[in-house]
C-alpha atoms as a PDB file:
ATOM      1  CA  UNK A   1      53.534  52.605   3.635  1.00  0.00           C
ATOM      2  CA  UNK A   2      52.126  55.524   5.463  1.00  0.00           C
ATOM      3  CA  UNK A   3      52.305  54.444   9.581  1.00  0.00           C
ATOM      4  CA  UNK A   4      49.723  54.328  11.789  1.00  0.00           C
ATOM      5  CA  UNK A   5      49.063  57.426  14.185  1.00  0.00           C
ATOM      6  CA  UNK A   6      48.308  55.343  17.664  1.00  0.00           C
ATOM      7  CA  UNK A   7      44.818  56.731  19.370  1.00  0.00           C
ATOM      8  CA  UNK A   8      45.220  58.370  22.720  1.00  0.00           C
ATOM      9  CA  UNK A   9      43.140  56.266  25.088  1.00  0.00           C
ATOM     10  CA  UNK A  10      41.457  59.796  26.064  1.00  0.00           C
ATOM     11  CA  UNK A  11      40.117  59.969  22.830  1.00  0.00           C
ATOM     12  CA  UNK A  12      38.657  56.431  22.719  1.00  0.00           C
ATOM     13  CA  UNK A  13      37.393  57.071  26.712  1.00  0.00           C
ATOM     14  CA  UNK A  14      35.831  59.979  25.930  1.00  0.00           C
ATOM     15  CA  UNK A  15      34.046  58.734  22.739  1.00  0.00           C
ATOM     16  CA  UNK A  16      32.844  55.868  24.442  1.00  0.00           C
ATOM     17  CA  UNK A  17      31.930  57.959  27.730  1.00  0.00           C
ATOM     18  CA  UNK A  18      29.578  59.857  25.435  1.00  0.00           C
ATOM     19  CA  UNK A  19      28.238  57.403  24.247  1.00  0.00           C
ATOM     20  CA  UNK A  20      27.502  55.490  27.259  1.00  0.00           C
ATOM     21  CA  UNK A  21      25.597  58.491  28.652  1.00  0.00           C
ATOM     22  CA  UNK A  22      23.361  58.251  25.287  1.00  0.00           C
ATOM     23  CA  UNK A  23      22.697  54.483  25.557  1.00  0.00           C
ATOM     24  CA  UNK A  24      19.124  53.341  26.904  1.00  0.00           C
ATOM     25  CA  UNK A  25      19.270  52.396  30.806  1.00  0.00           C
ATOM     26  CA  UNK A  26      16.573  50.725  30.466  1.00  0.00           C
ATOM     27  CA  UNK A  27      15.701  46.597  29.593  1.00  0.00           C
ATOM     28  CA  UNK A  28      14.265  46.448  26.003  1.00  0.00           C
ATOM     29  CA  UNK A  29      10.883  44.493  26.052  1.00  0.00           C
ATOM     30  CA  UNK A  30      10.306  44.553  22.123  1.00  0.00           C
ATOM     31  CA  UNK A  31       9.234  40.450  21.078  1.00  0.00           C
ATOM     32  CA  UNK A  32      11.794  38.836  18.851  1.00  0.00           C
ATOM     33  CA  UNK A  33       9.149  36.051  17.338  1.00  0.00           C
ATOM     34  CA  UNK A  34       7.119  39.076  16.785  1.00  0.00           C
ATOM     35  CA  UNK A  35       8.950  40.988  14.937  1.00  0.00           C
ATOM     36  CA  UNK A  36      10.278  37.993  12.979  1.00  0.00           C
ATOM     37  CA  UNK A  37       6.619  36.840  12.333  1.00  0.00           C
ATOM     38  CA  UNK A  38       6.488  40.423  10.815  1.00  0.00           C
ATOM     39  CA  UNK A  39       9.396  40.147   8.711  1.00  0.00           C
ATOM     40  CA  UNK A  40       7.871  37.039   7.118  1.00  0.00           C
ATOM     41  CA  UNK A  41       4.504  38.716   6.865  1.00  0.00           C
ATOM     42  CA  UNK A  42       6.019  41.464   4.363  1.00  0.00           C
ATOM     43  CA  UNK A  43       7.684  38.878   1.702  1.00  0.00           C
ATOM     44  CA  UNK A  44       4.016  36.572   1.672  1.00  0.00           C
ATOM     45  CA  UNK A  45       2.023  39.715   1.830  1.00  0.00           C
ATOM     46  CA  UNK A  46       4.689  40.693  -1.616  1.00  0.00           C
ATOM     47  CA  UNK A  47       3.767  37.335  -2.739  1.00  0.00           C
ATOM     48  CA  UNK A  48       0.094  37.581  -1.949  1.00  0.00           C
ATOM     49  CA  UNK A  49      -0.287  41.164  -3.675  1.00  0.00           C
ATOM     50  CA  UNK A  50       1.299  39.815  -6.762  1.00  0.00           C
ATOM     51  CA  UNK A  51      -0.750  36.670  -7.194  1.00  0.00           C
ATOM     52  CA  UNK A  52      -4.096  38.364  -6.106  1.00  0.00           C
ATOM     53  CA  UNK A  53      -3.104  41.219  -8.491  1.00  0.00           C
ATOM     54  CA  UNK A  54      -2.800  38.712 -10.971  1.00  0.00           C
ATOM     55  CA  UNK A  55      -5.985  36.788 -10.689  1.00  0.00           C
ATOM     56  CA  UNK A  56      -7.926  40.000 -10.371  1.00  0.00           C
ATOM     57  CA  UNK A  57      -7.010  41.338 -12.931  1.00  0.00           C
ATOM     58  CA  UNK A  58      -7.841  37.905 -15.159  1.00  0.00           C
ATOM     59  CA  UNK A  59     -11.104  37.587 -13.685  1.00  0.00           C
ATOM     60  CA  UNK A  60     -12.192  40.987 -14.296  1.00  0.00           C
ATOM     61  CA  UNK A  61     -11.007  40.516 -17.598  1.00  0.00           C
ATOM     62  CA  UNK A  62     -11.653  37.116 -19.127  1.00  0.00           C
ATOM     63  CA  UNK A  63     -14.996  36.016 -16.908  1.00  0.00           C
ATOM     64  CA  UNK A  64     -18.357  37.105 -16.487  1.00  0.00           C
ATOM     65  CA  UNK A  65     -19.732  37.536 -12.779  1.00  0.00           C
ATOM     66  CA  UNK A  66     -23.332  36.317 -11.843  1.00  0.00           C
ATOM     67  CA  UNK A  67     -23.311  39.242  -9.170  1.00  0.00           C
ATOM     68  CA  UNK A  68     -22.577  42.947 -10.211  1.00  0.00           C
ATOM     69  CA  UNK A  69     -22.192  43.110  -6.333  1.00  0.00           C
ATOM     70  CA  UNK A  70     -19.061  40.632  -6.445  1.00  0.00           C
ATOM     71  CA  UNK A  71     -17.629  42.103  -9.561  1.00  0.00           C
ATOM     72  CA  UNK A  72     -17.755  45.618  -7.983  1.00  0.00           C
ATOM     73  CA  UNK A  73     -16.424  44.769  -4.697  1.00  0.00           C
ATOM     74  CA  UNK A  74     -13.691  42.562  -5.921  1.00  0.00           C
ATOM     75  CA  UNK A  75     -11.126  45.480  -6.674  1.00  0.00           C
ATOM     76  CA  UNK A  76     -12.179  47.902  -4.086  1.00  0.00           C
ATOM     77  CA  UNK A  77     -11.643  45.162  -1.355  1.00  0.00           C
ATOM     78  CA  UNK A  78      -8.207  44.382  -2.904  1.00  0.00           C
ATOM     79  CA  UNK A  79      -7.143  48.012  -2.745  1.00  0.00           C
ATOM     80  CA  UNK A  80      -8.038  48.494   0.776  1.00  0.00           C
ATOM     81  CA  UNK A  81      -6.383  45.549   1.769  1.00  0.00           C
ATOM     82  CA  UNK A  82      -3.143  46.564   0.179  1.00  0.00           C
ATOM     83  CA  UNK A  83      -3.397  49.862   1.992  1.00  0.00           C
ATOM     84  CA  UNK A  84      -4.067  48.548   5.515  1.00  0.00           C
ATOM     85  CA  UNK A  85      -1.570  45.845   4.998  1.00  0.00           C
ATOM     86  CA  UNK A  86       1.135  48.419   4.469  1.00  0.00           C
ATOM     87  CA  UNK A  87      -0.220  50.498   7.301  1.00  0.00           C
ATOM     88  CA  UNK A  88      -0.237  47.557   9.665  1.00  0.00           C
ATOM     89  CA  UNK A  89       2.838  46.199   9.034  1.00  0.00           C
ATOM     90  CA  UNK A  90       4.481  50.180   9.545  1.00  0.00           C
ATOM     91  CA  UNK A  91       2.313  50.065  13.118  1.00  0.00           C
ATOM     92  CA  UNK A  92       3.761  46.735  13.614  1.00  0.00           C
ATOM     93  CA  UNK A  93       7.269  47.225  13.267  1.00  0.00           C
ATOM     94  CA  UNK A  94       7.248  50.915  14.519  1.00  0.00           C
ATOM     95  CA  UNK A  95       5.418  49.016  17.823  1.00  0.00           C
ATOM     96  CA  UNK A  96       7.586  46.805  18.673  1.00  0.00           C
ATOM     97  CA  UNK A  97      10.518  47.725  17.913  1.00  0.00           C
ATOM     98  CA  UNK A  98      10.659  51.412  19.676  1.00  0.00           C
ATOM     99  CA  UNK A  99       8.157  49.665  22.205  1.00  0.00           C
ATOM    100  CA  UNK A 100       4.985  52.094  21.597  1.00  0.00           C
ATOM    101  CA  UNK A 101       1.449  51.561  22.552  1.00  0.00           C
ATOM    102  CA  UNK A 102      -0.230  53.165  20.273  1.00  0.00           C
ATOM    103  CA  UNK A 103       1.118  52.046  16.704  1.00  0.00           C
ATOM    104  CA  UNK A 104       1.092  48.341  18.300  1.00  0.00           C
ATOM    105  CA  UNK A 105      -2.649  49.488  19.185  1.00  0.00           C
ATOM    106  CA  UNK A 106      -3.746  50.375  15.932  1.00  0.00           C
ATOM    107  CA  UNK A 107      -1.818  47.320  14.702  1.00  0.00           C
ATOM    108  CA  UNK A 108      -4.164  45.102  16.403  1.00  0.00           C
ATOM    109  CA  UNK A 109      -7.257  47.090  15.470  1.00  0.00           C
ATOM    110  CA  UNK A 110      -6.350  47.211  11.682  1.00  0.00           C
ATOM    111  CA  UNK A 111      -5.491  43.265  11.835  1.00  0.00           C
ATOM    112  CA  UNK A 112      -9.042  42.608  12.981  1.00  0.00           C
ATOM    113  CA  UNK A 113     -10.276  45.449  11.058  1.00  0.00           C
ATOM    114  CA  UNK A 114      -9.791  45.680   7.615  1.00  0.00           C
ATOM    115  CA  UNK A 115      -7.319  43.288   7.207  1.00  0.00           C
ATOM    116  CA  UNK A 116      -9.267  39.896   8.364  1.00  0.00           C
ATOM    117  CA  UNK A 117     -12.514  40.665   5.969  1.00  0.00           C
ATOM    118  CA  UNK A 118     -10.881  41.489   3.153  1.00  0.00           C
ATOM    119  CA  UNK A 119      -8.471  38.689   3.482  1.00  0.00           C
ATOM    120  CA  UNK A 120     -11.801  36.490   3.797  1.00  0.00           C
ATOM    121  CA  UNK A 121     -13.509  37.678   1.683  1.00  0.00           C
ATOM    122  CA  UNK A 122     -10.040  36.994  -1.204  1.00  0.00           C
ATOM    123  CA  UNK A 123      -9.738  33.914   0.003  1.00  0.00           C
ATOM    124  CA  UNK A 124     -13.170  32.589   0.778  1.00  0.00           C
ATOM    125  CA  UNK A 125     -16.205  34.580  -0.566  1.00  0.00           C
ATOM    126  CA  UNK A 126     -15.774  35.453  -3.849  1.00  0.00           C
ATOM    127  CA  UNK A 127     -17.843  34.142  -6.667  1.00  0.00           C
ATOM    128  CA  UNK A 128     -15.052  32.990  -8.855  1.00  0.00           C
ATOM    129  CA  UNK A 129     -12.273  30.967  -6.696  1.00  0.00           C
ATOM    130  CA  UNK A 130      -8.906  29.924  -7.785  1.00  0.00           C
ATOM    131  CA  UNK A 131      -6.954  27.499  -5.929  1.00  0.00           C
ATOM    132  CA  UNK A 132      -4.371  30.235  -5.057  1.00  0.00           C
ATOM    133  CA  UNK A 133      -7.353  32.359  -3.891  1.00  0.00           C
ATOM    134  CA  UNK A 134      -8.285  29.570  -1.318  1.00  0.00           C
ATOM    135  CA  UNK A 135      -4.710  28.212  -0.919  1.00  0.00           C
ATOM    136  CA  UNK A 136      -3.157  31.673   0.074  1.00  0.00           C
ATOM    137  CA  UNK A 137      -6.340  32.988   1.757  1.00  0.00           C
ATOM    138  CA  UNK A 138      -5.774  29.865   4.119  1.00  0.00           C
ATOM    139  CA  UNK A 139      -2.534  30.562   5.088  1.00  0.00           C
ATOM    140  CA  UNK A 140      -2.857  34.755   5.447  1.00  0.00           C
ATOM    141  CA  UNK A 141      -5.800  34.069   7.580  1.00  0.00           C
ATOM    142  CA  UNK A 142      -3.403  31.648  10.060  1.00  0.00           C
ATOM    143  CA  UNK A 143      -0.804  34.432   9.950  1.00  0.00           C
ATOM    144  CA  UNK A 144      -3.345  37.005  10.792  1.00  0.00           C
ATOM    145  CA  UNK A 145      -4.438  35.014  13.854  1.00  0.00           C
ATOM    146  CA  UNK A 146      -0.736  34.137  15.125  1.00  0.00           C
ATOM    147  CA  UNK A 147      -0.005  38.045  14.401  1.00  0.00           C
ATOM    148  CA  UNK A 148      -3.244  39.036  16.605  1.00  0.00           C
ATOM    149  CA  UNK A 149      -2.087  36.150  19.415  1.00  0.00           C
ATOM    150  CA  UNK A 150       1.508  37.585  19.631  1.00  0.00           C
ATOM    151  CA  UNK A 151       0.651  41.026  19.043  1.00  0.00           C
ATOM    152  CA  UNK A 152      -1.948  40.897  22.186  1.00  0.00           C
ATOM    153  CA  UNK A 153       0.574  39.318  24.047  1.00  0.00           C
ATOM    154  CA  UNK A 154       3.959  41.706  23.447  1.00  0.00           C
ATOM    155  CA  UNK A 155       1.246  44.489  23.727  1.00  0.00           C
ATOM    156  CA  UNK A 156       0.389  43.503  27.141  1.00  0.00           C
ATOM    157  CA  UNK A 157       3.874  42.735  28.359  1.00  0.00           C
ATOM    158  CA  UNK A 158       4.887  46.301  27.040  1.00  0.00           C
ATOM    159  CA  UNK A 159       1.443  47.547  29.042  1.00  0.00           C
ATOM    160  CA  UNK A 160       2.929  46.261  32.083  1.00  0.00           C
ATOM    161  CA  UNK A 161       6.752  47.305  31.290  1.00  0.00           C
ATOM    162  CA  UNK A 162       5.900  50.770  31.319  1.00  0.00           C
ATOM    163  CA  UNK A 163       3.542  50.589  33.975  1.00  0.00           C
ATOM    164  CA  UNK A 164       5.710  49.184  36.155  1.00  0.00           C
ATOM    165  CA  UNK A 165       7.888  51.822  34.981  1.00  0.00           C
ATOM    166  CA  UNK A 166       6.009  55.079  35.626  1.00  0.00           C
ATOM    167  CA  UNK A 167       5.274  53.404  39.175  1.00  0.00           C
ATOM    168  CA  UNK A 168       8.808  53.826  40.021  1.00  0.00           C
ATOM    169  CA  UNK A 169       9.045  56.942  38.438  1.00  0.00           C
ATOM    170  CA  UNK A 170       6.765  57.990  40.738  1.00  0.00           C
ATOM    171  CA  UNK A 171       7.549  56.157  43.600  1.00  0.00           C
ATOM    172  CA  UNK A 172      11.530  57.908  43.174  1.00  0.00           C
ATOM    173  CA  UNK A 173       9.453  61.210  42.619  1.00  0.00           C
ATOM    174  CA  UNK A 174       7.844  60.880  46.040  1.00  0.00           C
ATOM    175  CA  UNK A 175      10.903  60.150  47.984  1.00  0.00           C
ATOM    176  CA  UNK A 176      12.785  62.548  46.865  1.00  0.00           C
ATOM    177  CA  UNK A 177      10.421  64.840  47.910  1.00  0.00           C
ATOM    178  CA  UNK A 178       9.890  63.348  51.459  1.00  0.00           C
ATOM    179  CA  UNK A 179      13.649  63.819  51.727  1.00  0.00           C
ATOM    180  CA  UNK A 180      13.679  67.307  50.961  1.00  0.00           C
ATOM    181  CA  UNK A 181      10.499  67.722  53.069  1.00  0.00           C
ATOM    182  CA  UNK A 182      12.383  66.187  56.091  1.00  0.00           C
ATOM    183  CA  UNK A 183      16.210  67.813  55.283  1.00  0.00           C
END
């Protein structure tokens, strides 16, 4: 057996010293139920593409539309919502979790817009409806809505955070310099 060198407790100070000066100060204000709504989001949005893909693609195939308009706006509306759902999901968790305005900004605005419509219009509008196309447009439109409640709400709370937080910034900013004014 090879023994054990014992570590110096200067060694283990110092690493953790450095790495106390590197932690955050600050109180983290990222939303736990949203980011676990999110996480749930991605594996039915998975299981969403897949079944959408695969009634598409059989109703493009094996039936014959009424509309051209409905036939020609099927796919297209599919394709955007797979890209905006990808891109809102990335806002989403890049929002909350490093707490930024923006991306949780553009999450809202591409949950209202494109995401809602096309969802409604899979779930709801289209000429020929499966059960899974109303069944699963039900429940995406519900998660949509709880994802635009709890969004708006950890957006505004993060608003406020940092707010509050370039008020004091300021407000330390300004006495410092009245006490260098006055010394």
């Amino acid at each position: 057996m090879i023994p054990k060198k014992p570590i110096s407790n200067q060694a283990i100070g110092g690493i953790a010293q450095e790495n106390l000066s590197t932690l955050p100060t600050s109180e983290i204000s990222s939303s736990i139920t949203f980011a676990v709504l999110i996480y749930l989001n991605m594996f039915f949005s998975l299981a969403y593409f897949l079944g959408n893909a695969a009634t598409i693609t059989y109703k493009l195939l094996h039936f014959q539309f009424n509309s051209n308009l409905q036939e020609v706006l099927l796919l297209p509306s599919f394709v955007i919502w797979v890209a905006g759902e990808i891109a809102r999901l990335y806002f989403a968790y890049v929002g909350n979790l490093k707490e930024r305005v923006p991306q949780m900004s553009a999450f809202l605005l591409m949950t209202i817009f494109p995401e809602l419509p096309c969802v409604l219009f899979l779930g709801f509008y289209q000429e020929l409806l499966f059960p899974f196309d109303e069944s699963c447009g039900a429940i995406m439109v519900i998660i949509l809505v709880v994802e635009l409640l709890i969004g708006y709400l950890t957006l505004h709370s993060l608003i406020q955070r940092q707010t509050a937080q370039f008020y004091r910034l300021c407000q330390e900013e300004e006495d410092d310099n009245r006490s260098k004014i006055t010394s």
